[in-house]
C-alpha atoms as a PDB file:
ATOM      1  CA  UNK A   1     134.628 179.286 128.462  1.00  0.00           C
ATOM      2  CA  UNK A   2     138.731 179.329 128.280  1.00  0.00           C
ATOM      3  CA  UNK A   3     138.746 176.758 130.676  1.00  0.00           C
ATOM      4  CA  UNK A   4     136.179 174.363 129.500  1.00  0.00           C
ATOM      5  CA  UNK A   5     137.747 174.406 126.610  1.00  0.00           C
ATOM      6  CA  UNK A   6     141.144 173.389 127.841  1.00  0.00           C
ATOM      7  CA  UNK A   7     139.949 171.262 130.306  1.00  0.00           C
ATOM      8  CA  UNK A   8     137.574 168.769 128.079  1.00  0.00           C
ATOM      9  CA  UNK A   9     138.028 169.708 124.360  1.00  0.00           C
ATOM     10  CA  UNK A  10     141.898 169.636 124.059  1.00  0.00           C
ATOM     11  CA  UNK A  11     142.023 166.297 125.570  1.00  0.00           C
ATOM     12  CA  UNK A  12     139.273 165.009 123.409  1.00  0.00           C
ATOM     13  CA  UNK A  13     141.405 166.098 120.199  1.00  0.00           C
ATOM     14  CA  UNK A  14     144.621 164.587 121.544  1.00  0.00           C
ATOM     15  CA  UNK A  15     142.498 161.275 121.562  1.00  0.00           C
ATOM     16  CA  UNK A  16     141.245 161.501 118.595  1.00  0.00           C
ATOM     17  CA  UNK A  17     144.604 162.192 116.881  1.00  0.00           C
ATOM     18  CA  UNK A  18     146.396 159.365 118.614  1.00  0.00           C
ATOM     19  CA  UNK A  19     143.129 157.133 117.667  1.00  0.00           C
ATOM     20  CA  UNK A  20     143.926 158.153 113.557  1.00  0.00           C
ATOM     21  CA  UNK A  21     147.568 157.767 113.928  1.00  0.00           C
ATOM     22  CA  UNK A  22     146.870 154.067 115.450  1.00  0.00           C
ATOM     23  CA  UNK A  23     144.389 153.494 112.762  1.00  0.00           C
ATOM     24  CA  UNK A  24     146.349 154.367 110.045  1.00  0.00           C
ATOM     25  CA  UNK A  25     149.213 152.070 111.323  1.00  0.00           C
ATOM     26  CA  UNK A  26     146.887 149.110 111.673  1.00  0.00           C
ATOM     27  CA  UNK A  27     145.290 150.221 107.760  1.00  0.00           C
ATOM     28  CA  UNK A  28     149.105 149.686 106.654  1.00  0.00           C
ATOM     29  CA  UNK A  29     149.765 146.558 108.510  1.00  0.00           C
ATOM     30  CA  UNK A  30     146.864 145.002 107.441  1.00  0.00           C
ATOM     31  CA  UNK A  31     147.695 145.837 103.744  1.00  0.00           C
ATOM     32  CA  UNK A  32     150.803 144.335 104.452  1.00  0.00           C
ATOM     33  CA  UNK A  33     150.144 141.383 106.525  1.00  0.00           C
ATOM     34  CA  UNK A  34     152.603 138.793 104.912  1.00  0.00           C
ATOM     35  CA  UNK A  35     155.502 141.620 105.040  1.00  0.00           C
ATOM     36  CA  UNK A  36     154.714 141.545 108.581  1.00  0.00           C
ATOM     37  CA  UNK A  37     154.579 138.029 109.059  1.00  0.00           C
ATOM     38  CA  UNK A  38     158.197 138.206 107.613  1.00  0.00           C
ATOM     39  CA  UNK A  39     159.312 140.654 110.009  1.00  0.00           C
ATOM     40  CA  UNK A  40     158.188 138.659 112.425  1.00  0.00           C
ATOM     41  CA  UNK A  41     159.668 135.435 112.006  1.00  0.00           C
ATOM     42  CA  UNK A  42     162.741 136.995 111.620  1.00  0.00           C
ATOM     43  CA  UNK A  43     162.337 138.879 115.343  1.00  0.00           C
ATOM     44  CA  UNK A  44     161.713 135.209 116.134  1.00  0.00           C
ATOM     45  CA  UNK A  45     164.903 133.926 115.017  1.00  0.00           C
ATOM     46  CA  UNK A  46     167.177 136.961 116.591  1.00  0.00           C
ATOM     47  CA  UNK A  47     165.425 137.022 120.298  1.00  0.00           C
ATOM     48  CA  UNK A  48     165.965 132.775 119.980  1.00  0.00           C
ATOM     49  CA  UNK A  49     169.451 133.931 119.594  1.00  0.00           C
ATOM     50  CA  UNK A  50     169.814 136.448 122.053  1.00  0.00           C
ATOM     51  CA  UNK A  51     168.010 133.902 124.449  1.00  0.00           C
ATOM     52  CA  UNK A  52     170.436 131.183 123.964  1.00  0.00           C
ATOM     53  CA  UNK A  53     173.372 133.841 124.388  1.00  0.00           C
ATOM     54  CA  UNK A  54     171.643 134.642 127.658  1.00  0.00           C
ATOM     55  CA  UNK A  55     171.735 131.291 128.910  1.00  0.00           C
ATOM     56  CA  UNK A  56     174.906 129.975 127.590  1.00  0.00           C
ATOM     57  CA  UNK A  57     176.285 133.210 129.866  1.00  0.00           C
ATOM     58  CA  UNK A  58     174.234 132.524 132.520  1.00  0.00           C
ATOM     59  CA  UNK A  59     175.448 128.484 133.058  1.00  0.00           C
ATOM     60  CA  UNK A  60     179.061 129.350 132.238  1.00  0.00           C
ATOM     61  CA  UNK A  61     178.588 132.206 134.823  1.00  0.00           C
ATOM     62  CA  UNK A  62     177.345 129.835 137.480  1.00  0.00           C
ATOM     63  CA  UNK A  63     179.581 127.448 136.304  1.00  0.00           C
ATOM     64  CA  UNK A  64     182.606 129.518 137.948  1.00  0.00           C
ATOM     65  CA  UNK A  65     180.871 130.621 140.579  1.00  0.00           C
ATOM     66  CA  UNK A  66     180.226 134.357 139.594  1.00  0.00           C
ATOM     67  CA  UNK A  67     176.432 133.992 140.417  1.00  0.00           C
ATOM     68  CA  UNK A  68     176.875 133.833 144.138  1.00  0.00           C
ATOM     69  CA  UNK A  69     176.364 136.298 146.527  1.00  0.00           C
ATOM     70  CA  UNK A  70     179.587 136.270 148.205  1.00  0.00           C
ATOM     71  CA  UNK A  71     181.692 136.649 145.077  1.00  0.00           C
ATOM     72  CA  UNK A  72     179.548 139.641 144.016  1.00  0.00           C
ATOM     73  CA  UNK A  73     180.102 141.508 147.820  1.00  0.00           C
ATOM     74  CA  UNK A  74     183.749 140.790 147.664  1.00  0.00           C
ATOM     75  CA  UNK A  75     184.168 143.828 145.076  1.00  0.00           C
ATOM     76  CA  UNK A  76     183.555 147.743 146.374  1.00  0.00           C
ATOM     77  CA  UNK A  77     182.510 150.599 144.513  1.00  0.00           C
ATOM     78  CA  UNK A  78     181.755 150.061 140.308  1.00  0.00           C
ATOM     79  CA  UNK A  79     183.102 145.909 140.266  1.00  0.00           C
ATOM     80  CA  UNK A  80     180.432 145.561 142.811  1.00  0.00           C
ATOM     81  CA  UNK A  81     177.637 147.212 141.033  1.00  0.00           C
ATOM     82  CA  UNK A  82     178.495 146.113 137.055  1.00  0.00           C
ATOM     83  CA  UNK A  83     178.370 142.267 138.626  1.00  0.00           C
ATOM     84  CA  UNK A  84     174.947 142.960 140.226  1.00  0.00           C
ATOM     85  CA  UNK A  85     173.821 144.309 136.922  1.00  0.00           C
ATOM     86  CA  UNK A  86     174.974 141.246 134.914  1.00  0.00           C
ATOM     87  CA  UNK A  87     173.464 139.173 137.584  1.00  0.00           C
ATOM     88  CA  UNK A  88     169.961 140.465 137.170  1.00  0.00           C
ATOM     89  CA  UNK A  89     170.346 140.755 133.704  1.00  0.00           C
ATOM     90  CA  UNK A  90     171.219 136.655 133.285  1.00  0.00           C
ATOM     91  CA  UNK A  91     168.255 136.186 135.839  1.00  0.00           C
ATOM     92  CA  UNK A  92     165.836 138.828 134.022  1.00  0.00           C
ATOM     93  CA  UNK A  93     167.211 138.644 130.496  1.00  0.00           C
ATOM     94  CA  UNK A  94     165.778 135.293 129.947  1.00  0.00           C
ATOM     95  CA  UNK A  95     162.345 135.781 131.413  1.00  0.00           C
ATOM     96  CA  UNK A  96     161.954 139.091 129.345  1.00  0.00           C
ATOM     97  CA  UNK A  97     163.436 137.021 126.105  1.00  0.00           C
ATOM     98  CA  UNK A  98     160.563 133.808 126.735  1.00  0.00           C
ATOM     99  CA  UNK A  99     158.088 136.462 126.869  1.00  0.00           C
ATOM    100  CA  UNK A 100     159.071 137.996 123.381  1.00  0.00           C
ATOM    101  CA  UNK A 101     159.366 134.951 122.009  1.00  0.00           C
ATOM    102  CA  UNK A 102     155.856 133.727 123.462  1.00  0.00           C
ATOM    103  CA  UNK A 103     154.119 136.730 121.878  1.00  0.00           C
ATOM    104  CA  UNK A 104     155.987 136.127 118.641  1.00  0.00           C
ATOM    105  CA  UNK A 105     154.710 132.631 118.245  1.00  0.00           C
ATOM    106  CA  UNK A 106     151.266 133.556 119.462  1.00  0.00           C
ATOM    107  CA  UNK A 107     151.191 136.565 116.749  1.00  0.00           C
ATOM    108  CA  UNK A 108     152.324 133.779 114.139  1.00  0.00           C
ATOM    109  CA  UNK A 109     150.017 131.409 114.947  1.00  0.00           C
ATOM    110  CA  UNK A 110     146.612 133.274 115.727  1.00  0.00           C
ATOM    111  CA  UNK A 111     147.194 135.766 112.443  1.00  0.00           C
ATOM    112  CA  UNK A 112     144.856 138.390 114.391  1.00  0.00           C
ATOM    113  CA  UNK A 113     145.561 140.756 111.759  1.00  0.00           C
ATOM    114  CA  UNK A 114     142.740 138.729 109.546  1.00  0.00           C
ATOM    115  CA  UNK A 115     140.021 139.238 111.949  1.00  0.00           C
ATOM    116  CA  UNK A 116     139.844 143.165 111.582  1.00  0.00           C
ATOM    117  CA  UNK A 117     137.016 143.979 109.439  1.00  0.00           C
ATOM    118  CA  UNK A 118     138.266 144.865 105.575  1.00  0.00           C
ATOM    119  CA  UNK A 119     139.751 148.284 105.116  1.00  0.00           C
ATOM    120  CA  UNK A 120     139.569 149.881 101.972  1.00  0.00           C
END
């Protein structure tokens, strides 16, 4: 019986509890839509910001020729590896910020938090 019990029933409660910890988040957000809506916009404005930082480092970057592959294998050891890093994060940092701010203006636009049935 030990290990029916640990086998179906404890995952079963771990379920449940996440599914009343998520409700209870969207019960709040829902209460507090416009707050949210706030919060929002201003994620908006700060991943614009971080996108345009991205890509004003990414053209001065290819500007002076730090993109290319031969500059980045001239260095050994650490020099080598920090300018692949900045490399994929000018190529990735931008895709990853468009994304965010996608979803953002989809959120802001669509208001799904008004569909959900009234909570009282």
């Amino acid at each position: 019986m030990g290990v029916v019990f640990t086998l179906i029933f404890i995952p079963i409660i771990l379920i449940a509890q996440v599914a009343i910890m998520l409700e209870s988040c969207v019960h709040v957000l829902v209460l507090h839509s416009r707050l949210l809506n706030l919060v929002m916009v201003g994620f908006l404005l700060v991943n614009a910001g971080i996108l345009a930082a991205l890509l004003i480092a990414r053209v001065q970057w290819k500007k002076n020729g730090r993109m290319e592959r031969n500059y980045i294998r001239s260095y050994r050891g650490w020099g080598y590896l920090w300018r692949f890093c900045v490399k994929l994060l000018l190529i990735l940092g931008p895709i990853w910020q468009v994304l965010i701010l996608t979803l953002c203006v989809l959120y802001l636009v669509t208001q799904p938090l008004q569909y959900l049935a009234p909570m009282v």
